[in-house]
PDB file of N, CA and C in Angstrom:
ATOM      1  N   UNK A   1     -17.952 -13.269  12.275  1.00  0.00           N
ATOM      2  CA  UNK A   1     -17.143 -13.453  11.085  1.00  0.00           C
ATOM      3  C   UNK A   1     -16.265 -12.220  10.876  1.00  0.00           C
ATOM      4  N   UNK A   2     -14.932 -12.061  10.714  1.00  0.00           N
ATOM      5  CA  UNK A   2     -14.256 -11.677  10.421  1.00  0.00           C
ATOM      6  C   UNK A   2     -13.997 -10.754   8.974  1.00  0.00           C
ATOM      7  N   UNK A   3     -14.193  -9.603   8.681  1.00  0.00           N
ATOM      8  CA  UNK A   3     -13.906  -9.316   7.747  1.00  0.00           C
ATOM      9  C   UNK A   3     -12.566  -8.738   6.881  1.00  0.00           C
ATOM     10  N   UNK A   4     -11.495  -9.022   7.398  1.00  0.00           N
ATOM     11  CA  UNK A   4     -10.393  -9.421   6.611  1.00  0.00           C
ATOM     12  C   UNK A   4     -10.446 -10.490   5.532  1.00  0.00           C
ATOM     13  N   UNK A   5     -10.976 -11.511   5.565  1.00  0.00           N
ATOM     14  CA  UNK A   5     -11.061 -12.144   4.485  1.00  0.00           C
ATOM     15  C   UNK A   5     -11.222 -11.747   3.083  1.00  0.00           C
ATOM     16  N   UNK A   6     -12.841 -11.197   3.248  1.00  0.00           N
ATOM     17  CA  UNK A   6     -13.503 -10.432   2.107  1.00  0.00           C
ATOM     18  C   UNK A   6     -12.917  -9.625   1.431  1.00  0.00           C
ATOM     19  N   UNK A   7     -11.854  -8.715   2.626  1.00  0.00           N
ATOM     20  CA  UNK A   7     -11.352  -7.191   2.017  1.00  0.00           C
ATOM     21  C   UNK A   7      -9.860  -7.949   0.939  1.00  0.00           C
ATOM     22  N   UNK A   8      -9.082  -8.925   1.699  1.00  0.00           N
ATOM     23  CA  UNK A   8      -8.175  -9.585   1.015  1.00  0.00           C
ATOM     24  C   UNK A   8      -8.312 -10.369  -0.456  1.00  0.00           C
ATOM     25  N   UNK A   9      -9.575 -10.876  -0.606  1.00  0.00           N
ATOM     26  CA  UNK A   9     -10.079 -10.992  -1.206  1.00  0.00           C
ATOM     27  C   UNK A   9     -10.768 -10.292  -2.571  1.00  0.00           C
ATOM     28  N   UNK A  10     -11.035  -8.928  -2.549  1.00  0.00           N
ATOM     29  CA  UNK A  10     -11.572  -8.276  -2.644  1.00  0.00           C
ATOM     30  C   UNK A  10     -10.473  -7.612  -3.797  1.00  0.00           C
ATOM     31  N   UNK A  11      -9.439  -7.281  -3.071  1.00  0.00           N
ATOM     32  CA  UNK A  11      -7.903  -6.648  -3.705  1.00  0.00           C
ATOM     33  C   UNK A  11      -7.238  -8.186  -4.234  1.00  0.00           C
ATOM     34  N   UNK A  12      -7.512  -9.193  -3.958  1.00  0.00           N
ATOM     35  CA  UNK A  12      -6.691 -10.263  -4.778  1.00  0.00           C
ATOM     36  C   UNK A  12      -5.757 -10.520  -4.330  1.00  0.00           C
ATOM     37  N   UNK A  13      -5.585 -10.618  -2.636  1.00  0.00           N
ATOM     38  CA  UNK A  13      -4.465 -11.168  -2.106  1.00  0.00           C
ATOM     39  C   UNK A  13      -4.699 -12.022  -1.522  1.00  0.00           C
ATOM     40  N   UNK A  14      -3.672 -13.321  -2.017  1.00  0.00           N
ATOM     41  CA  UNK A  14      -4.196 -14.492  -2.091  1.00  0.00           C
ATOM     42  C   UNK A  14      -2.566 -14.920  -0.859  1.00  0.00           C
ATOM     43  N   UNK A  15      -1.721 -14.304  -0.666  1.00  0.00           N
ATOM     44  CA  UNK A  15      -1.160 -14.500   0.296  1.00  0.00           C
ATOM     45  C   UNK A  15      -1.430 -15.854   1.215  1.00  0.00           C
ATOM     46  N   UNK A  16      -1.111 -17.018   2.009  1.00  0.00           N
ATOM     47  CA  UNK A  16      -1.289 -17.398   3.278  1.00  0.00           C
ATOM     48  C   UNK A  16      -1.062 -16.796   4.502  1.00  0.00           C
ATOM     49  N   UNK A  17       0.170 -15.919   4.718  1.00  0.00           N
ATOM     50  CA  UNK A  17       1.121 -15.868   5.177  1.00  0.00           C
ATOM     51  C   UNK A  17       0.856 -14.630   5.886  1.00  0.00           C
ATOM     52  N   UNK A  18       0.014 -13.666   5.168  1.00  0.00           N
ATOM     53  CA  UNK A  18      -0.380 -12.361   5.490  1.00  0.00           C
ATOM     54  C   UNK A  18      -1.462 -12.366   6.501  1.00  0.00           C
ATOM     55  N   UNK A  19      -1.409 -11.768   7.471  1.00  0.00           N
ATOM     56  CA  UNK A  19      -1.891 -11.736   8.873  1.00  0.00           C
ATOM     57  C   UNK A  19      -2.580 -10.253   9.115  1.00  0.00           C
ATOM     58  N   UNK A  20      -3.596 -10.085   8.616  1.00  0.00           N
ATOM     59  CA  UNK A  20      -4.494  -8.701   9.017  1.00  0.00           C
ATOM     60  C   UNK A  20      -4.720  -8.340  10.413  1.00  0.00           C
ATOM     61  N   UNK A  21      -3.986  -7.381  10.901  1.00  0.00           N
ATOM     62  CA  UNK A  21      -4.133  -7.461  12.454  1.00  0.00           C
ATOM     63  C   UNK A  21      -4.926  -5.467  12.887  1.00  0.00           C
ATOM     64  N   UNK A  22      -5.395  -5.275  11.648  1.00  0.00           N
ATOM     65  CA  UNK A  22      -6.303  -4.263  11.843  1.00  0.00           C
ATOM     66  C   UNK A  22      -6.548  -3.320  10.416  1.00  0.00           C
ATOM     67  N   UNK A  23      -7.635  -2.679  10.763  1.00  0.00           N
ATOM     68  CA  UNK A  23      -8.174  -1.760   9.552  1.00  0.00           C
ATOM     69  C   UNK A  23      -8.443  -0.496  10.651  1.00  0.00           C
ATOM     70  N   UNK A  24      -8.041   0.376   9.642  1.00  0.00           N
ATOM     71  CA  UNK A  24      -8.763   2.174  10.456  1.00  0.00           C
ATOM     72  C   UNK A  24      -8.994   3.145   9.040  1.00  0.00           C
ATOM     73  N   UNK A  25      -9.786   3.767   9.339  1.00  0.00           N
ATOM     74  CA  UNK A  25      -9.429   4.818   8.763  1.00  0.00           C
ATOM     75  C   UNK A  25      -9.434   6.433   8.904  1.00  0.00           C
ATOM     76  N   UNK A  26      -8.449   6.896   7.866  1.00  0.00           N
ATOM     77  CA  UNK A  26      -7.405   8.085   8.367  1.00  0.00           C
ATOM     78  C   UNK A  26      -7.744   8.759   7.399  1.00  0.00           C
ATOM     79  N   UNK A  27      -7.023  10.504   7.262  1.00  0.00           N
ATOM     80  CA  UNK A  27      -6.987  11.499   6.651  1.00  0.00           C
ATOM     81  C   UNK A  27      -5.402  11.733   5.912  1.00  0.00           C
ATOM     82  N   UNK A  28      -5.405  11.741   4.500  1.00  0.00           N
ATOM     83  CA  UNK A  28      -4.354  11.790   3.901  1.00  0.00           C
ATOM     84  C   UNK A  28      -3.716  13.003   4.441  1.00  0.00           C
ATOM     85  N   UNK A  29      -2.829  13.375   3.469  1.00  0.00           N
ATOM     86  CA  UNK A  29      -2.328  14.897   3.352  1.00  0.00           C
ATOM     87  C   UNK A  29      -2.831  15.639   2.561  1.00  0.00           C
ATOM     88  N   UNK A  30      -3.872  15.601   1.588  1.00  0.00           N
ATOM     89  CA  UNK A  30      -4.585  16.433   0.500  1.00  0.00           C
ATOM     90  C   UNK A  30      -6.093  15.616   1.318  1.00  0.00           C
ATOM     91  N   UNK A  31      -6.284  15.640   2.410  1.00  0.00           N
ATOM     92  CA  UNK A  31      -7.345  16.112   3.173  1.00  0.00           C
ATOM     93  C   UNK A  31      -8.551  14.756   2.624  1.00  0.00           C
ATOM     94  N   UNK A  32      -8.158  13.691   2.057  1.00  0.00           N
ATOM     95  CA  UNK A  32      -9.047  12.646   1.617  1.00  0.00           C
ATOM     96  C   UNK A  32      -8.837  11.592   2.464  1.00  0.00           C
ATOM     97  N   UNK A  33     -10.005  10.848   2.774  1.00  0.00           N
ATOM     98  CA  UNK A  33     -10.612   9.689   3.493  1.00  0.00           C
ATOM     99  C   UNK A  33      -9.681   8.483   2.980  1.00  0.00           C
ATOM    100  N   UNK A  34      -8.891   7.612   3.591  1.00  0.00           N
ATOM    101  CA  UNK A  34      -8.473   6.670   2.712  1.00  0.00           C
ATOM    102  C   UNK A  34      -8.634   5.270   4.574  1.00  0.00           C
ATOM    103  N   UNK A  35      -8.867   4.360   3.965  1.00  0.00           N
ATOM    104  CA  UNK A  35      -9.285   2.971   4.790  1.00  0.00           C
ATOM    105  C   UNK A  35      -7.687   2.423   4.783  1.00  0.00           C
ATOM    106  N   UNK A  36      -6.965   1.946   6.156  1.00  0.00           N
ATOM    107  CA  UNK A  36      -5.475   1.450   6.143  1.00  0.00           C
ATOM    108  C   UNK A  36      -5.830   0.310   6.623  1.00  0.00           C
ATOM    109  N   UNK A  37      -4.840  -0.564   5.802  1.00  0.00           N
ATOM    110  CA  UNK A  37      -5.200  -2.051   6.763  1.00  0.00           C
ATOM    111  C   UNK A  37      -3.863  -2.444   7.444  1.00  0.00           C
ATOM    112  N   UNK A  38      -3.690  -2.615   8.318  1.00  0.00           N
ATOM    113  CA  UNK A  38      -2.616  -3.377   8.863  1.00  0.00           C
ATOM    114  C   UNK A  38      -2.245  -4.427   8.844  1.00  0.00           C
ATOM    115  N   UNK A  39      -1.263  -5.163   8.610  1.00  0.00           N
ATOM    116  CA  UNK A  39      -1.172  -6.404   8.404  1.00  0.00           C
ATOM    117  C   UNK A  39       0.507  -6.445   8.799  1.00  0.00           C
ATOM    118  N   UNK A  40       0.640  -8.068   8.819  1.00  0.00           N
ATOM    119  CA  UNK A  40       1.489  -8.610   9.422  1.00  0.00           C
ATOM    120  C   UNK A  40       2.260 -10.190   8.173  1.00  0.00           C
ATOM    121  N   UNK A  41       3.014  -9.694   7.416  1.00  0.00           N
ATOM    122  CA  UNK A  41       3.788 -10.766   6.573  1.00  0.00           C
ATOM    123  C   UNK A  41       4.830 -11.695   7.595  1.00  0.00           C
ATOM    124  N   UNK A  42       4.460 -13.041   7.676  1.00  0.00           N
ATOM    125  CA  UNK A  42       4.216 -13.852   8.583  1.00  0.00           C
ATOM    126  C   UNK A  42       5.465 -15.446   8.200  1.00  0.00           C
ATOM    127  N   UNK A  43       6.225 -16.048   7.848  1.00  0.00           N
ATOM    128  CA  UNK A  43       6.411 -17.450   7.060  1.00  0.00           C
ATOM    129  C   UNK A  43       7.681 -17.329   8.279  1.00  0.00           C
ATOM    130  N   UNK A  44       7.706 -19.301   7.868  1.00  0.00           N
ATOM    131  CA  UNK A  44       8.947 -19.672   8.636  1.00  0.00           C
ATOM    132  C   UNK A  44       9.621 -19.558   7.181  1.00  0.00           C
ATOM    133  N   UNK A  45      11.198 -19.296   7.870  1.00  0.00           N
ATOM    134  CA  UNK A  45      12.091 -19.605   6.693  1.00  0.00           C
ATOM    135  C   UNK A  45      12.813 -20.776   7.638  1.00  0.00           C
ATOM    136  N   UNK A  46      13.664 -21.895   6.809  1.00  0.00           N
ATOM    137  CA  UNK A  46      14.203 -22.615   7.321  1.00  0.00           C
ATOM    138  C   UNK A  46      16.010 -22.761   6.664  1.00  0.00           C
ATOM    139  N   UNK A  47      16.125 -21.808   5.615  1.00  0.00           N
ATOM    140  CA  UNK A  47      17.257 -21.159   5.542  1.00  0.00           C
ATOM    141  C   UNK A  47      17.363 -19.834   5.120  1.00  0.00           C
ATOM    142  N   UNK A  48      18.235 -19.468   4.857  1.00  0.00           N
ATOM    143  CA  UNK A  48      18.656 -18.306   4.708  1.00  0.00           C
ATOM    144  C   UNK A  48      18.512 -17.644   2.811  1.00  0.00           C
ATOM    145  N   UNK A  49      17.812 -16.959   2.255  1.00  0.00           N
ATOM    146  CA  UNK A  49      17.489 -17.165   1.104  1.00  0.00           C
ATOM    147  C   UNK A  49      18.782 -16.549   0.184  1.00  0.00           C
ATOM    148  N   UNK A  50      19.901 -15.967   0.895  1.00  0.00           N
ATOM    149  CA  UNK A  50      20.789 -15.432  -0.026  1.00  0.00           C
ATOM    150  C   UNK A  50      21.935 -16.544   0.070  1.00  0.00           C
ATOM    151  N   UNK A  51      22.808 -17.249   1.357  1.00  0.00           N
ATOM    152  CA  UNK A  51      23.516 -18.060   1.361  1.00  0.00           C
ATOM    153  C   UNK A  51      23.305 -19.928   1.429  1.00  0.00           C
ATOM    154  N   UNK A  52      22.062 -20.020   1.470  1.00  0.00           N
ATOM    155  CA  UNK A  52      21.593 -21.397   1.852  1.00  0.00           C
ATOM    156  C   UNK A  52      21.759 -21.769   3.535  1.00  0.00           C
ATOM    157  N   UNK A  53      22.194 -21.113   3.973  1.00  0.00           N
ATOM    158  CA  UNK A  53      22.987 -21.296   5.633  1.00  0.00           C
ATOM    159  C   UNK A  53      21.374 -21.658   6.146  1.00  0.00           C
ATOM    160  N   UNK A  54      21.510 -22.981   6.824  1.00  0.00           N
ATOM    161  CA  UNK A  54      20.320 -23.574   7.807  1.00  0.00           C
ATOM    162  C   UNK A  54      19.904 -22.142   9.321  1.00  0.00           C
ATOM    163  N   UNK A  55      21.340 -21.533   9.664  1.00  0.00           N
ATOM    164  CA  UNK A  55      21.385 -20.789  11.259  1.00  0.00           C
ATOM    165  C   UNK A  55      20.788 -19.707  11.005  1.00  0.00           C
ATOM    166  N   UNK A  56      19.508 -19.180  11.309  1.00  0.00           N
ATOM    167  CA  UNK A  56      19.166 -18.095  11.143  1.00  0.00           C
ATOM    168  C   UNK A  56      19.181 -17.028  12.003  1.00  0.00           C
ATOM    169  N   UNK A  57      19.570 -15.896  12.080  1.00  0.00           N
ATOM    170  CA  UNK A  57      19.179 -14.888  12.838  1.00  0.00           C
ATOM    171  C   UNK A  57      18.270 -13.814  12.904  1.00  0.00           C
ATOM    172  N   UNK A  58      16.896 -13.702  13.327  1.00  0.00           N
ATOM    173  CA  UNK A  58      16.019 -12.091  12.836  1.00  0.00           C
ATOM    174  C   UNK A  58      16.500 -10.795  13.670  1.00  0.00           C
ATOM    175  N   UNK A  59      16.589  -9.834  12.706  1.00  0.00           N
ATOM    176  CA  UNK A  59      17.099  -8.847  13.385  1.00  0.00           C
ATOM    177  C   UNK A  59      15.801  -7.965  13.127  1.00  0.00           C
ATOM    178  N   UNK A  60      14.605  -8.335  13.531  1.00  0.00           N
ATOM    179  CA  UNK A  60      13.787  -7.377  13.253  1.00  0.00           C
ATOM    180  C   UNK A  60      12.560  -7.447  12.868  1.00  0.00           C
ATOM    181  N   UNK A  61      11.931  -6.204  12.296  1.00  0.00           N
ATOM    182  CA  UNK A  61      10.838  -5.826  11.146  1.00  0.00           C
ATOM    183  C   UNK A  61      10.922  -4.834  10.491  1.00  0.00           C
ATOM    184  N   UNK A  62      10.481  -4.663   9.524  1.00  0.00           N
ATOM    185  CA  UNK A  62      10.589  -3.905   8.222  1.00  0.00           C
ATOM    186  C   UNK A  62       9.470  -3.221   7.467  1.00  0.00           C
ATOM    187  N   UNK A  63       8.832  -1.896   8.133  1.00  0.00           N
ATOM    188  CA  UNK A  63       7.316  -1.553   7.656  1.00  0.00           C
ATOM    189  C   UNK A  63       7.551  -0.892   6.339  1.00  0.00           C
ATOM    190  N   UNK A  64       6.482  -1.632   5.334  1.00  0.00           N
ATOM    191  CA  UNK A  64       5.989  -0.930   3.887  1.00  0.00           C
ATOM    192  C   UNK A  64       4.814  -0.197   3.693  1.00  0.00           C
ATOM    193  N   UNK A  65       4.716   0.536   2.680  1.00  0.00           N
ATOM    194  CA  UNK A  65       3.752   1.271   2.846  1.00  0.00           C
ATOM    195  C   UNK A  65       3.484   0.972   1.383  1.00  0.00           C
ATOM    196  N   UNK A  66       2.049   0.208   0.659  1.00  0.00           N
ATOM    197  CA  UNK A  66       1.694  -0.079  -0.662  1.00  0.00           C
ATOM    198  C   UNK A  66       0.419   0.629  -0.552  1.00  0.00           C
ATOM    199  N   UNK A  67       0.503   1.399  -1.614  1.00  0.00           N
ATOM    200  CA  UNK A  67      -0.509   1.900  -2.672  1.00  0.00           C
ATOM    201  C   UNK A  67      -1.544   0.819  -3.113  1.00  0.00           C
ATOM    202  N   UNK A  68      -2.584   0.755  -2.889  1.00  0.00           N
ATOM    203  CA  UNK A  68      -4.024  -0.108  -3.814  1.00  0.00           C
ATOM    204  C   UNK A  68      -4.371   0.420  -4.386  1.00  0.00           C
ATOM    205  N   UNK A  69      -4.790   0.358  -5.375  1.00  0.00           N
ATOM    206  CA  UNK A  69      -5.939   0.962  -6.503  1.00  0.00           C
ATOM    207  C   UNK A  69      -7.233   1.151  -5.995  1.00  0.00           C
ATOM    208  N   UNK A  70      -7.673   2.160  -6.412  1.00  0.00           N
ATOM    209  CA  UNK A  70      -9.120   2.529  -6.172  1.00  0.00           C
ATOM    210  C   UNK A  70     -10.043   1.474  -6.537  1.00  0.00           C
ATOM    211  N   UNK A  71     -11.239   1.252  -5.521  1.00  0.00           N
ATOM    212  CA  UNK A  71     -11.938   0.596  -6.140  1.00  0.00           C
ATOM    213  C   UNK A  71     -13.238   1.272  -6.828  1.00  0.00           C
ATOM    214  N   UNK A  72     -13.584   0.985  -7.320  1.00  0.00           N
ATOM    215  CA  UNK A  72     -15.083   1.709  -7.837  1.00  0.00           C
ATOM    216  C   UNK A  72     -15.833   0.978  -8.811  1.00  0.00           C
ATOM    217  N   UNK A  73     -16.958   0.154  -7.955  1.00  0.00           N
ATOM    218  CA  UNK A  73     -17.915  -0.877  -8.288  1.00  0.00           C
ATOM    219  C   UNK A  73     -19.272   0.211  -8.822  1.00  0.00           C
ATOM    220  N   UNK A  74     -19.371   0.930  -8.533  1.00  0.00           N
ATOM    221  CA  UNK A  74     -20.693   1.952  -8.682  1.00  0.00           C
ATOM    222  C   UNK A  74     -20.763   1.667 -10.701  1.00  0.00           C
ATOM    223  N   UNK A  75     -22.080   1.101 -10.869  1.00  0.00           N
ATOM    224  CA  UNK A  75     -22.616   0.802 -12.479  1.00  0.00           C
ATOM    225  C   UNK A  75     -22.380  -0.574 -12.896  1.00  0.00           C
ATOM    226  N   UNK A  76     -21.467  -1.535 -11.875  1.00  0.00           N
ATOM    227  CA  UNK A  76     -21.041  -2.757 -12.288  1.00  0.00           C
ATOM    228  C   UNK A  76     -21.903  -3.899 -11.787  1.00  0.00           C
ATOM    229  N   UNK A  77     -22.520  -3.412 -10.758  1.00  0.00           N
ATOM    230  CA  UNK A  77     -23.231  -5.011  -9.924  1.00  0.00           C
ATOM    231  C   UNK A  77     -24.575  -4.757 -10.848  1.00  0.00           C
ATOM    232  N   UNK A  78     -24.684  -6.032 -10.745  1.00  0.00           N
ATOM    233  CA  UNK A  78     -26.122  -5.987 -11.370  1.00  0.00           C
ATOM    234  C   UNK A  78     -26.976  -6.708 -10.098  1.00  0.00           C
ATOM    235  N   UNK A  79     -28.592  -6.402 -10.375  1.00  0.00           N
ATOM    236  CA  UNK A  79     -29.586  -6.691  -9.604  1.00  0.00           C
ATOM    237  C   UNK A  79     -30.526  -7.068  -9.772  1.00  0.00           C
TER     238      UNK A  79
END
């Protein structure tokens, strides 16, 4: 089983389209542990969303870099 699901889940991305194609984790620049997920935003378009034009051309990809919120469950689960 796959755990991309859970983690997507987890943060509330309810996406289809979004394609997790890895997790690592790395060392910031102020020297803290932070977990990166990689992913891959994925859809057919079947026109063009600024002119309506059916002919599409991709010129590419386009990497973002989003901020998540901390999580911190510690006092919340109960048992």
């Amino acid at each position: 089983m796959s755990l991309t699901n859970p983690i997507l889940c987890l943060f509330e991305i309810t996406d289809p389209n979004l394609i997790v194609t890895g997790i690592s984790k790395e060392r910031c620049s102020t020297n803290q542990r932070i977990h990166v997920v990689h992913a891959t935003l994925s859809y057919q378009l079947l026109k063009c969303p600024h002119c309506g034009h059916k002919s599409l051309i991709k010129n590419g990809t386009h990497m973002s870099h989003l901020r998540l919120g901390t999580l911190s469950v510690k006092g919340s689960l109960k048992m």
